[in-house]
N, C-alpha and C. Protein backbone atom coordinates (compact mmCIF):
# COMPACT_ATOMS: atom_id res chain seq x y z
N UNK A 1 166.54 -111.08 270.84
CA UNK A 1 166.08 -112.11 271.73
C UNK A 1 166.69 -113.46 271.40
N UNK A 2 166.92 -113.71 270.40
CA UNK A 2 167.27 -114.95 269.99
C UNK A 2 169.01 -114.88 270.21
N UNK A 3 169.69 -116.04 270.49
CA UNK A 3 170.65 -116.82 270.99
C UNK A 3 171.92 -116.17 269.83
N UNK A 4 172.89 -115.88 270.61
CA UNK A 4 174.31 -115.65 269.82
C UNK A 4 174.46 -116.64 268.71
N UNK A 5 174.19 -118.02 269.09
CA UNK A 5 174.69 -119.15 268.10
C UNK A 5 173.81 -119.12 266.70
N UNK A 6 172.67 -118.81 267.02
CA UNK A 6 171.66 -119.07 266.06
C UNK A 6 171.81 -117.54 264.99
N UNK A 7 172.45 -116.99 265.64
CA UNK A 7 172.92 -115.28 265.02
C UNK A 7 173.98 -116.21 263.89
N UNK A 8 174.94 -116.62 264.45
CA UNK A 8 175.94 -117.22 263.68
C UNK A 8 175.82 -118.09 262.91
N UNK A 9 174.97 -119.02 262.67
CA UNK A 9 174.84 -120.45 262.13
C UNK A 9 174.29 -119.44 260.75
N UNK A 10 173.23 -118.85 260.86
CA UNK A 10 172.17 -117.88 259.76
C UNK A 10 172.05 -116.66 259.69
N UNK A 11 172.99 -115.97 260.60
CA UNK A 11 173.32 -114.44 260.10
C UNK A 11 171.47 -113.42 260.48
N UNK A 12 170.28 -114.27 260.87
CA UNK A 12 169.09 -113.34 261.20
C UNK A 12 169.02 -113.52 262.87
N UNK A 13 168.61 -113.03 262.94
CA UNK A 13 168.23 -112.76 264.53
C UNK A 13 166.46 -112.57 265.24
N UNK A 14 166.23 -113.12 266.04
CA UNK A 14 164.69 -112.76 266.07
C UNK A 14 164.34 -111.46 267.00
N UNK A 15 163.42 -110.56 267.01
CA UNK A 15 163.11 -109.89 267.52
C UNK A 15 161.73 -109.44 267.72
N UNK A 16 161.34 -108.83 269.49
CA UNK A 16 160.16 -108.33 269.42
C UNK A 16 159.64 -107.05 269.71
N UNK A 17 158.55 -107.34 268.85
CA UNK A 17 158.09 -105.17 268.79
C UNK A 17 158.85 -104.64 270.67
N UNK A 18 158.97 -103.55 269.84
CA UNK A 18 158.93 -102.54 271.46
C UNK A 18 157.76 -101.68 270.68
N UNK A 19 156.93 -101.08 271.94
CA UNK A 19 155.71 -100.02 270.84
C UNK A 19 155.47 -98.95 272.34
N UNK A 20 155.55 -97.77 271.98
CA UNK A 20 154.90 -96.68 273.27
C UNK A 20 154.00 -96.57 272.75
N UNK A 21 152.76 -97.17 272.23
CA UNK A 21 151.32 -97.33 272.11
C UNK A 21 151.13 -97.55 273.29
N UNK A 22 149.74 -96.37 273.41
CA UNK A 22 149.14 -96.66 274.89
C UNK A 22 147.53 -97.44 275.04
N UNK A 23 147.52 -98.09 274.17
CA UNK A 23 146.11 -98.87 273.26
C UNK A 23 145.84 -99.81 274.99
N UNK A 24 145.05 -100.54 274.32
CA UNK A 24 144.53 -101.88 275.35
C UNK A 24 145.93 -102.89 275.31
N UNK A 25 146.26 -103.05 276.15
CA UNK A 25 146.89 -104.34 276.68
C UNK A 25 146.81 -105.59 275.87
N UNK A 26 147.99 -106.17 275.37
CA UNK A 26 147.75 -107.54 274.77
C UNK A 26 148.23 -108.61 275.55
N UNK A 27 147.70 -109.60 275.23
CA UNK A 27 148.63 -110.93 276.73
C UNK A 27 150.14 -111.00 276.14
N UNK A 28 150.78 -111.01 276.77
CA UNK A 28 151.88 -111.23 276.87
C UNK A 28 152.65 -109.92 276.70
N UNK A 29 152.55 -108.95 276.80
CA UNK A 29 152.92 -107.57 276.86
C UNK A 29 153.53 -107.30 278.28
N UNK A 30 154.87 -106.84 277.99
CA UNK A 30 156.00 -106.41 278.82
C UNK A 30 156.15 -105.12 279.37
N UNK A 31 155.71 -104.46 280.24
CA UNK A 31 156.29 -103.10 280.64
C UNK A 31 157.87 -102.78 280.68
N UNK A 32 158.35 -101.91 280.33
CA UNK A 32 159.45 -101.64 280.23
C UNK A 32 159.74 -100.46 281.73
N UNK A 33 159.94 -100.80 282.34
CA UNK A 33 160.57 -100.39 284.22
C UNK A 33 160.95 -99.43 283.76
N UNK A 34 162.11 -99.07 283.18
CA UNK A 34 163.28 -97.98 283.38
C UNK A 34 163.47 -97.91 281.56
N UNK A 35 162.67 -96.88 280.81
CA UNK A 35 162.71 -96.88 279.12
C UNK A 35 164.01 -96.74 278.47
N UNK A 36 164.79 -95.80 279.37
CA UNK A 36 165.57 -95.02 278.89
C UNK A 36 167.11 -95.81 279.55
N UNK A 37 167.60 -97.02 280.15
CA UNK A 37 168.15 -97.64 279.86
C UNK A 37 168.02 -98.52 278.98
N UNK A 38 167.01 -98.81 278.35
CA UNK A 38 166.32 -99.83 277.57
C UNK A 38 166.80 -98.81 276.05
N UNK A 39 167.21 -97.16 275.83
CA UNK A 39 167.74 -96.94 274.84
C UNK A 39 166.30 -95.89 274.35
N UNK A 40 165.45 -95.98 275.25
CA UNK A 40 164.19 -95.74 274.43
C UNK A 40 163.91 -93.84 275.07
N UNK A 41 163.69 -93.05 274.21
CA UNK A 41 163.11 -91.78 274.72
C UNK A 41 161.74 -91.66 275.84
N UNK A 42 160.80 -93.08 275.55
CA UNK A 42 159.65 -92.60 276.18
C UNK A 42 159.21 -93.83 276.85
N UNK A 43 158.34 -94.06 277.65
CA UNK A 43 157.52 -94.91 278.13
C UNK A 43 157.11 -96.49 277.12
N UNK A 44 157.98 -96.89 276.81
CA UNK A 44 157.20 -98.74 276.13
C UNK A 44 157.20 -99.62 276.99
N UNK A 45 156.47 -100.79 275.90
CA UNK A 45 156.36 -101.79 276.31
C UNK A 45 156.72 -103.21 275.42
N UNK A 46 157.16 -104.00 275.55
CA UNK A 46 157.75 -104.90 275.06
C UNK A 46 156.57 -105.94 274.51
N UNK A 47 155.84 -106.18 272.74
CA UNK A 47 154.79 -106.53 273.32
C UNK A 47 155.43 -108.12 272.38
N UNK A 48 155.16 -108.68 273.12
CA UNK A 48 155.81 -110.43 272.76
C UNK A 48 155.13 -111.16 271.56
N UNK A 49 153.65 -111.07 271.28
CA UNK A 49 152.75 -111.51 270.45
C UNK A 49 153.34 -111.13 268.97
N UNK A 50 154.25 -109.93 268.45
CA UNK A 50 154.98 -109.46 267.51
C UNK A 50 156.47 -109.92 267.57
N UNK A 51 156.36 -110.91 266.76
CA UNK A 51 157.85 -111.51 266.20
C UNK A 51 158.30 -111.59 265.09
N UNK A 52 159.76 -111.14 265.19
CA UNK A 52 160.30 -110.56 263.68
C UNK A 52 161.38 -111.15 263.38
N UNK A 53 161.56 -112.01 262.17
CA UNK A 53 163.16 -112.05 261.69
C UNK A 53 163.76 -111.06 261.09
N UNK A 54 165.05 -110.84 261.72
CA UNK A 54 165.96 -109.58 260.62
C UNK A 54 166.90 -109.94 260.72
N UNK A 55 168.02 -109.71 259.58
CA UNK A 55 169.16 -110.20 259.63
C UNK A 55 169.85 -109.21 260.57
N UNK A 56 170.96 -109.85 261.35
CA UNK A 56 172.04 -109.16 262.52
C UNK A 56 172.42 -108.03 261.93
N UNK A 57 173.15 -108.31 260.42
CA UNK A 57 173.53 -106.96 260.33
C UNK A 57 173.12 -105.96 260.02
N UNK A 58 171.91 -105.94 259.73
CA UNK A 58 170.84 -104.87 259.45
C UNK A 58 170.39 -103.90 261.12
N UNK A 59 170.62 -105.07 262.11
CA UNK A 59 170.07 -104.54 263.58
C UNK A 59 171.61 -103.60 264.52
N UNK A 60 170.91 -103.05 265.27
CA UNK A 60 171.68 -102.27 265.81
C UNK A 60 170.88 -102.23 267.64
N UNK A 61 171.85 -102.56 268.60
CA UNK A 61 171.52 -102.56 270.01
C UNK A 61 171.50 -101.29 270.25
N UNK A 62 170.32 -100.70 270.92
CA UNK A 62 170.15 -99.40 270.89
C UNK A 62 169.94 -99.20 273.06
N UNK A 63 170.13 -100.45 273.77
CA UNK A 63 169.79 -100.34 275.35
C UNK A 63 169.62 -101.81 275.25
N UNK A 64 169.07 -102.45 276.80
CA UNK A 64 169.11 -103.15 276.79
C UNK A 64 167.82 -103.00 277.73
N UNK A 65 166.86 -104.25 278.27
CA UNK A 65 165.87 -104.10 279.02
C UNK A 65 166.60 -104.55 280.60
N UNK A 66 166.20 -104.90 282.19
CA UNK A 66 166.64 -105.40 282.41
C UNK A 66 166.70 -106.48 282.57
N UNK A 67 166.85 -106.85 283.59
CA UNK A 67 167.19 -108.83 284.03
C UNK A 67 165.68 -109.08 284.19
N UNK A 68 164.80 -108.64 285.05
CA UNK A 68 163.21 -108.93 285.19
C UNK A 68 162.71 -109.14 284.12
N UNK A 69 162.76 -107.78 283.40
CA UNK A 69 161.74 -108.01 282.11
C UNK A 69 162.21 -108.78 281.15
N UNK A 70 163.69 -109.10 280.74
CA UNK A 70 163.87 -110.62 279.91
C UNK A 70 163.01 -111.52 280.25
N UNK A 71 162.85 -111.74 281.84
CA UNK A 71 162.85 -113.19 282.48
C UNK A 71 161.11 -113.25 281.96
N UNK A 72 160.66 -111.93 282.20
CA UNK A 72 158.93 -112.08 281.36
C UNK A 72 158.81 -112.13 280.12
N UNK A 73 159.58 -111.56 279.18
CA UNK A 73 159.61 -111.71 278.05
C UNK A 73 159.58 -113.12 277.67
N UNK A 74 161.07 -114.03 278.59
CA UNK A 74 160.68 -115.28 278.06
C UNK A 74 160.37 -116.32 278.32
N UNK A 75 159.06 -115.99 279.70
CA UNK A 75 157.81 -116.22 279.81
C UNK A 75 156.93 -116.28 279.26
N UNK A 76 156.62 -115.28 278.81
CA UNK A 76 155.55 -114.32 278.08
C UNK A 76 155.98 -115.94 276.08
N UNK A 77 157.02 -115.65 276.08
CA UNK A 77 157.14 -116.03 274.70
C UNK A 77 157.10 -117.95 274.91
N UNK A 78 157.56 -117.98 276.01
CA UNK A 78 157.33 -119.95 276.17
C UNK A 78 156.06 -120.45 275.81
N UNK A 79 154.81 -119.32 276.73
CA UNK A 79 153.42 -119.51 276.50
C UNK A 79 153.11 -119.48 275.02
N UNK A 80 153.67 -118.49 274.35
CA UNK A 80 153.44 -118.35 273.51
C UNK A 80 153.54 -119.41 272.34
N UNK A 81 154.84 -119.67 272.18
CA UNK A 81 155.29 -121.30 271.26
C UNK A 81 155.23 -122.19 271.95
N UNK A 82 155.38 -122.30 273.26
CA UNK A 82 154.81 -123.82 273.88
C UNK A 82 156.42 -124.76 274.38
């Protein structure tokens, strides 16, 4: 989720849970449309409230979500930090 430049300046990258937990709903939780362009075997959801630093080269792009659900994601995450 976080910006090419900020990959480069510090080598970590931020990221948020994906989880096919089918639990209660958290605010800011993303449905994932189409899983399996997203890289994923099953039904997730993108849940925004879980944010992670990891360094780039430890991560690996496994799909991508599409253009919608970014645009909620970083929605979902503005509310979140403000």
């Amino acid at each position: 989720m976080s910006q090419l430049a900020h990959e480069e300046r510090t080598g970590m990258i931020w990221a948020v849970m994906i989880t096919s937990a089918q639990h209660r709903p958290w605010h800011g939780d993303v449905r994932l449309a189409d899983h399996a362009r997203a890289g994923l075997a099953i039904p997730s959801m993108i849940r925004t409230a879980k944010i992670a630093t990891v360094e780039a080269r430890e991560a690996q792009r496994i799909g991508r979500p599409g253009a919608g659900e970014i645009k909620a994601v970083r929605a979902a995450l503005t509310q979140i930090i403000g």
